[in-house]
Structure formats: C-alpha cells, structure tokens
Protein backbone atom coordinates (compact mmCIF):
# COMPACT_ATOMS: atom_id res chain seq x y z
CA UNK A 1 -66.24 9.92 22.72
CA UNK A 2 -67.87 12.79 20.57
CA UNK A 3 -65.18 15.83 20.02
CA UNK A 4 -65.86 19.06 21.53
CA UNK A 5 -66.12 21.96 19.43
CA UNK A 6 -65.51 25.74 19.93
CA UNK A 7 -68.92 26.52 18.82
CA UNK A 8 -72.35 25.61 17.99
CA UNK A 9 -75.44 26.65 15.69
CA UNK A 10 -79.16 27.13 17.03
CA UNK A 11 -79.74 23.76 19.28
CA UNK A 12 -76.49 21.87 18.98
CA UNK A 13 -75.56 22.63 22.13
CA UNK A 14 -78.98 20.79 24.00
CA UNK A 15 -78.22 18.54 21.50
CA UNK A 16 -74.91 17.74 22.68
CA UNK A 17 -75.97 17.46 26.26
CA UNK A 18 -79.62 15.84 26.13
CA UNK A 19 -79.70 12.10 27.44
CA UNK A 20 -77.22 13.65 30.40
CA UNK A 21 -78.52 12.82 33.71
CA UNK A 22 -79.60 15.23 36.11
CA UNK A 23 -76.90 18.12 37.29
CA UNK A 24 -75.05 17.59 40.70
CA UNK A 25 -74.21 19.68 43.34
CA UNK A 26 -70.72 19.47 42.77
CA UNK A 27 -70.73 20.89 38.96
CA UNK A 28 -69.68 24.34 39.32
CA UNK A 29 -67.80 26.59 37.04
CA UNK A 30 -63.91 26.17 37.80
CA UNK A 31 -61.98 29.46 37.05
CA UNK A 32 -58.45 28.66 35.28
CA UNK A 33 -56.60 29.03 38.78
CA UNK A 34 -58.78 26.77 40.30
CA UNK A 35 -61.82 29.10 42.18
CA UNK A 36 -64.88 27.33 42.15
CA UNK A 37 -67.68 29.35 41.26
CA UNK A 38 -70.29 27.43 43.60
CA UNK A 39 -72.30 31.50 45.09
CA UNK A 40 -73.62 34.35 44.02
CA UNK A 41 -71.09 35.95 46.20
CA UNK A 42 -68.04 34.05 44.20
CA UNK A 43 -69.36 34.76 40.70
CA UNK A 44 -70.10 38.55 42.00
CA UNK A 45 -66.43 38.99 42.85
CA UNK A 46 -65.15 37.19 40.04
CA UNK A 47 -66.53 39.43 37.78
CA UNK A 48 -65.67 42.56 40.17
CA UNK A 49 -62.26 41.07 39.64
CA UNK A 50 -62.45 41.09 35.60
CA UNK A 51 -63.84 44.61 35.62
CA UNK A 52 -61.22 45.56 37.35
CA UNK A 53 -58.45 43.81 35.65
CA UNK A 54 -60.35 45.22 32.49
CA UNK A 55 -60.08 49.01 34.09
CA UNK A 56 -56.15 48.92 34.77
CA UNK A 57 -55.61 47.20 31.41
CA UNK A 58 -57.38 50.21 29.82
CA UNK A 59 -55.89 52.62 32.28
C-alpha cells in the first residue's frame, strides 16, 4: 500500500491516482461529521456554513 502524503509537487498527484478505474457515483466528499457532499445545493451550504462560522469567529 503506497503512503499518503500531505502534499505533492507538479503531477504527483495524477500520478498517484492514474491506473484507478473510472469514478463512481457513490464517491463524494464526506465532511468530518459525516455530510456527504453529493449537490451543488450541499457544497453551496457547506460553504455558506464556513463563511459564516468564519464571520462570528472574526466577529
């Protein structure tokens, strides 16, 4: 299994992933408590939600 890293240089990343099959309808983003991130309308709020978590922080 290769490691995962934090970050990668100019074309590691399609490197890392080439040879993958195709994509499937059930790979979505997953927020950290759980949302999945499968619409427009979810990633629209989501980052409504940040922007205003953002807004009180700097409040």
């Amino acid at each position: 299994m290769r490691t995962v890293k934090r970050s990668y240089g100019p074309g590691e990343a399609n490197e890392y992933v080439s040879g993958g099959g195709p994509s499937t309808a059930d790979e979505v983003s997953i927020t950290t408590d759980g949302r999945w991130l499968d619409s427009a309308e979810a990633v629209i709020e989501f980052f409504a939600e940040l922007e205003r978590e953002r807004a009180r922080e700097h409040a």
